[in-house]
Protein backbone atom coordinates (compact mmCIF):
# COMPACT_ATOMS: atom_id res chain seq x y z
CA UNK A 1 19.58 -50.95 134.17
CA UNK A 2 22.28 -50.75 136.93
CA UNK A 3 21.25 -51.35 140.21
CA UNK A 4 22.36 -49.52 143.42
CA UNK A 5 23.14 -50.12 146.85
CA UNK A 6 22.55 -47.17 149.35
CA UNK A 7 23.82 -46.76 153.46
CA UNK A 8 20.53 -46.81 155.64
CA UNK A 9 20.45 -47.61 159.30
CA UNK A 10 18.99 -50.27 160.85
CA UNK A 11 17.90 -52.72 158.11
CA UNK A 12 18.54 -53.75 154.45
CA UNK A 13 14.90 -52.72 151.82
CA UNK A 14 14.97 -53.95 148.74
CA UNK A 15 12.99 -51.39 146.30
CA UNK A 16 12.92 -52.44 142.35
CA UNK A 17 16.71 -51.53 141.59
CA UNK A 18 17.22 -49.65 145.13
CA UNK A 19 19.28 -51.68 147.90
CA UNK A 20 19.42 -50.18 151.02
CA UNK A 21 22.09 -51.76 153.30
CA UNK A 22 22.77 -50.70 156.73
CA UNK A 23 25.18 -47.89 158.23
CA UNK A 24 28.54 -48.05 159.35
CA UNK A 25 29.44 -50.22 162.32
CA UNK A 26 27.49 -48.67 165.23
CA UNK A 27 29.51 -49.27 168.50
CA UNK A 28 28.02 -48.78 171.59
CA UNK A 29 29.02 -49.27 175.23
CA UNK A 30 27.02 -51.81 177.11
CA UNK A 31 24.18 -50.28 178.94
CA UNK A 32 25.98 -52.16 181.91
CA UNK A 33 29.04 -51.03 181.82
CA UNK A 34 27.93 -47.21 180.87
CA UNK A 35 28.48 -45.98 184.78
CA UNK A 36 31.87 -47.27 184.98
CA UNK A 37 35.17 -45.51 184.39
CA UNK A 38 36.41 -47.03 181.44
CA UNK A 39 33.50 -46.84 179.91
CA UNK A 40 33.51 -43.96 177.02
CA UNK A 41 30.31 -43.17 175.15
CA UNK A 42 30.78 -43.17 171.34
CA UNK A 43 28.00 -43.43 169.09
CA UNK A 44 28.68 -44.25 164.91
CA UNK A 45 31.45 -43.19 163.46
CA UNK A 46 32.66 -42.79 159.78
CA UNK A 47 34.00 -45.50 157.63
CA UNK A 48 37.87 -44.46 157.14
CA UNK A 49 38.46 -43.60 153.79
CA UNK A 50 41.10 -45.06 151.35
CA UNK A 51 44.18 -43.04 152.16
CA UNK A 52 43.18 -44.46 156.34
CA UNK A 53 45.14 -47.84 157.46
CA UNK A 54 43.99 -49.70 160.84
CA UNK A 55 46.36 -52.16 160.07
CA UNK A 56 49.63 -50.91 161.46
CA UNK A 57 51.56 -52.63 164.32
CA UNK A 58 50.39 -55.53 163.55
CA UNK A 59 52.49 -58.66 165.47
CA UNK A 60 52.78 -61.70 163.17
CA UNK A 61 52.09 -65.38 163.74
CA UNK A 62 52.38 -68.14 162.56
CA UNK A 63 49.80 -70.29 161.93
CA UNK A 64 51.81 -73.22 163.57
CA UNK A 65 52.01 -71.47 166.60
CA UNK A 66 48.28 -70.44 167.37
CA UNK A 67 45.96 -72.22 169.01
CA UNK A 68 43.31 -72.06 166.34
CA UNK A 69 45.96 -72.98 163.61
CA UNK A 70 45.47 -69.79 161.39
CA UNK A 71 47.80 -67.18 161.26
CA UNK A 72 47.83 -63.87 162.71
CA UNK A 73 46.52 -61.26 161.88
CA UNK A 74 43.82 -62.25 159.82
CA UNK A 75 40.38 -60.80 158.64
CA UNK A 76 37.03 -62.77 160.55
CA UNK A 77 33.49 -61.42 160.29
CA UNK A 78 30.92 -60.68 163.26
CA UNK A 79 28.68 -64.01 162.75
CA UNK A 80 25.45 -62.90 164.82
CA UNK A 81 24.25 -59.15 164.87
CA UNK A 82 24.72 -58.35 168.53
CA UNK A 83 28.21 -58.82 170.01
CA UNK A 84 30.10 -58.18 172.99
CA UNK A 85 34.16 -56.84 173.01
CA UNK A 86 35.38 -56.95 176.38
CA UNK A 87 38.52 -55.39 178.27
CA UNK A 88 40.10 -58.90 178.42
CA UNK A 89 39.92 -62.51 177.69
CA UNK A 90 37.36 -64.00 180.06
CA UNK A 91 33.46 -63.10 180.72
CA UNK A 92 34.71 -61.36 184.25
CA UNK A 93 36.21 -58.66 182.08
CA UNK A 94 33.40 -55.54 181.30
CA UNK A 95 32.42 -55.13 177.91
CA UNK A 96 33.91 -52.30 176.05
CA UNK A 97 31.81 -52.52 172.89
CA UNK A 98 28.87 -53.65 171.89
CA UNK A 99 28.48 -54.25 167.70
CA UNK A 100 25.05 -54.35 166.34
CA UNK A 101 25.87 -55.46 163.01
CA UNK A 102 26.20 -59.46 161.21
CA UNK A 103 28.98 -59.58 159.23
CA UNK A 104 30.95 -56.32 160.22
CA UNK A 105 34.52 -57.54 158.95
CA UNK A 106 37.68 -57.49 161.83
CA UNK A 107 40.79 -58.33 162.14
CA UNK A 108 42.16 -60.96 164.93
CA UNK A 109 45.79 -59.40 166.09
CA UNK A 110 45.74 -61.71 168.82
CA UNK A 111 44.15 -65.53 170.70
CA UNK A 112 43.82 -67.91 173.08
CA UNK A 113 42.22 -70.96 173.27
CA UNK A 114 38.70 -69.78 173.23
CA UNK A 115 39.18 -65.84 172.78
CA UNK A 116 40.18 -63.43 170.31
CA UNK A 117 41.56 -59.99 170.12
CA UNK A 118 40.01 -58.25 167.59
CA UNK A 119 40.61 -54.77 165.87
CA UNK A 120 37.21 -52.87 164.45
CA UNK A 121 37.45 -50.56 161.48
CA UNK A 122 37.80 -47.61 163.48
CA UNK A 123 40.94 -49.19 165.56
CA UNK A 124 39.74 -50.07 168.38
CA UNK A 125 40.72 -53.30 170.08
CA UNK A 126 38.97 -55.47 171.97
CA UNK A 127 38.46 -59.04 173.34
CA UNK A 128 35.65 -61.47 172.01
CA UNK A 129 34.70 -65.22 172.07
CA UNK A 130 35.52 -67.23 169.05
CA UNK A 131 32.45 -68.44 168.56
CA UNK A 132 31.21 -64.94 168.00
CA UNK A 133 33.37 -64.84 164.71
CA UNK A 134 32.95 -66.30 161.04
CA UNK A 135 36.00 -67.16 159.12
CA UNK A 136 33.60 -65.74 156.16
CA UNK A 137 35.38 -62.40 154.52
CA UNK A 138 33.72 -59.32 154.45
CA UNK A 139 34.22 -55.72 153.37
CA UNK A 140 33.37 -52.29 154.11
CA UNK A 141 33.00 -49.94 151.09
CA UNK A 142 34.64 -47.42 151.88
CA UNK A 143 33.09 -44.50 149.66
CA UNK A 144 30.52 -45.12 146.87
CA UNK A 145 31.68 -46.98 144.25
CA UNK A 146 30.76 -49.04 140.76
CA UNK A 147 30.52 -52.79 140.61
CA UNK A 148 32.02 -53.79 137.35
CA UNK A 149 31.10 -56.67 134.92
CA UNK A 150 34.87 -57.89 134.73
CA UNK A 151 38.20 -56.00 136.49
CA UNK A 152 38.72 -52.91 134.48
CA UNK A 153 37.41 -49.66 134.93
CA UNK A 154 35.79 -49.65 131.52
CA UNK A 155 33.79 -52.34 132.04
CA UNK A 156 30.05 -52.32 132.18
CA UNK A 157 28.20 -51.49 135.23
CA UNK A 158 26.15 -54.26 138.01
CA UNK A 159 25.59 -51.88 140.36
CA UNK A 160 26.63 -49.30 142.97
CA UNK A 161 27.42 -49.54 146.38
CA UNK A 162 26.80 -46.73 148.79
CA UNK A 163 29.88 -45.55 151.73
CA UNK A 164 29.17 -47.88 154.52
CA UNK A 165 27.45 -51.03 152.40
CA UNK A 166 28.51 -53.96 153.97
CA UNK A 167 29.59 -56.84 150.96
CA UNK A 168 31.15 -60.54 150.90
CA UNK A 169 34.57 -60.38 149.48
CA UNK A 170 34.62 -63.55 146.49
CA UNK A 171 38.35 -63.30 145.96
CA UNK A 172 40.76 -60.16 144.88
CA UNK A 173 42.46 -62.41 141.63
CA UNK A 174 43.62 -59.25 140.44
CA UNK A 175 46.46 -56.79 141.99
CA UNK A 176 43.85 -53.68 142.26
CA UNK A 177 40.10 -55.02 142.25
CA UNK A 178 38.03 -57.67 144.30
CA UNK A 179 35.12 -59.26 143.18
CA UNK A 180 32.36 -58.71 145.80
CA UNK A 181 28.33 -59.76 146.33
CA UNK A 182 25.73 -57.95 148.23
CA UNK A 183 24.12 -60.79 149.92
CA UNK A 184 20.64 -58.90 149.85
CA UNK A 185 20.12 -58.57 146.12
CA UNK A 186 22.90 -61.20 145.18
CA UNK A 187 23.99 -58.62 142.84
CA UNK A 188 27.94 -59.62 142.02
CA UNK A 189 30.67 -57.40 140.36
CA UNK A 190 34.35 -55.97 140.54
CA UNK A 191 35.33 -52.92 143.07
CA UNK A 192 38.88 -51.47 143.35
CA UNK A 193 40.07 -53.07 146.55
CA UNK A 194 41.60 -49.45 147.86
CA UNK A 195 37.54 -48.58 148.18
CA UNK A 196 36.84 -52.00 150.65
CA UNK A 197 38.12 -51.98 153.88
CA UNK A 198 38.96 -55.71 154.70
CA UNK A 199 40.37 -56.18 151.43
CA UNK A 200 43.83 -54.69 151.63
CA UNK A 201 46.63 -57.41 152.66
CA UNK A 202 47.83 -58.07 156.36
């Protein structure tokens, strides 16, 4: 019996051989900040789809030359399931977005000492303390797809995952897939790594 993992907001259910994960990142500006000029209301917005990069203009560092001694850019995940990006590096700075969801993957483009520029998977940029960020990878799906057995399109079926499932990213061994778990139902198979966002290279 193959098991499958659907998009629902707000919390994961787990139903016999239904997983429901949560939606898309939901970004929010801070209830704060909401009166200000800079301040521009956007509620959820769609995963981008394979043929959509975020990961263009990217400056390169070397992980010699940071301050956290990783290189740049690199893929972090959200590690609690409210966070704050702000304008700039330093708690003075008003916070642009708010993200409402553990484990959302980004991408540092930039860092200081105890900050971190951080791209979401809609593009947006914004500025966030490091200890708000996991080093642990995670993807996106970016439309629904089939977990496979073993890296080959033929294989047999673990499970599906819904657009918008959020899943840890084991390793991508292989040129075109990733093997990937959904932590909720610990389920574990293969997924083309064009269909996860925070798979493709930096």
């Amino acid at each position: 019996m193959v098991a499958k993992l659907n998009k629902y907001v707000g919390m994961a259910v787990l139903l016999s051989i239904y997983v429901a994960v949560p939606s898309a990142a939901q970004m929010l500006p801070n209830a704060s900040s909401q009166n200000k000029k800079h301040s521009i209301a956007r509620i959820v917005e769609d995963v981008p789809g394979p043929n959509e990069r975020v990961t263009k203009s990217l400056i390169r560092v070397k992980a010699a030359k940071t301050p956290s001694g990783f290189r740049v850019p690199r893929y972090v995940s959200l590690k609690y399931s409210t966070s704050n990006g702000r304008t700039g590096p330093s708690s003075n700075h008003p916070v642009a977005w708010q993200y409402s969801r553990r484990g959302l993957p980004m991408i540092v483009v930039a860092e200081t000492e105890t900050w971190r520029k951080v791209r979401d998977v809609n593009g947006d940029e914004s500025w966030m303390k490091r200890r708000l960020l996991d080093g642990k990878r995670m993807v996106l799906v970016r439309g629904e797809i089939v977990l496979r057995a073993k890296a080959n399109s033929n294989s047999r079926k673990q499970a599906t995952a819904g657009k918008g499932a959020l899943l840890a990213l084991d390793n991508c061994d292989t040129k075109n897939w990733c093997r990937v778990t959904d932590l909720g139902s610990h389920i574990s198979g293969y997924a083309l790594r064009s269909m996860l966002w925070g798979a493709e290279p930096l």
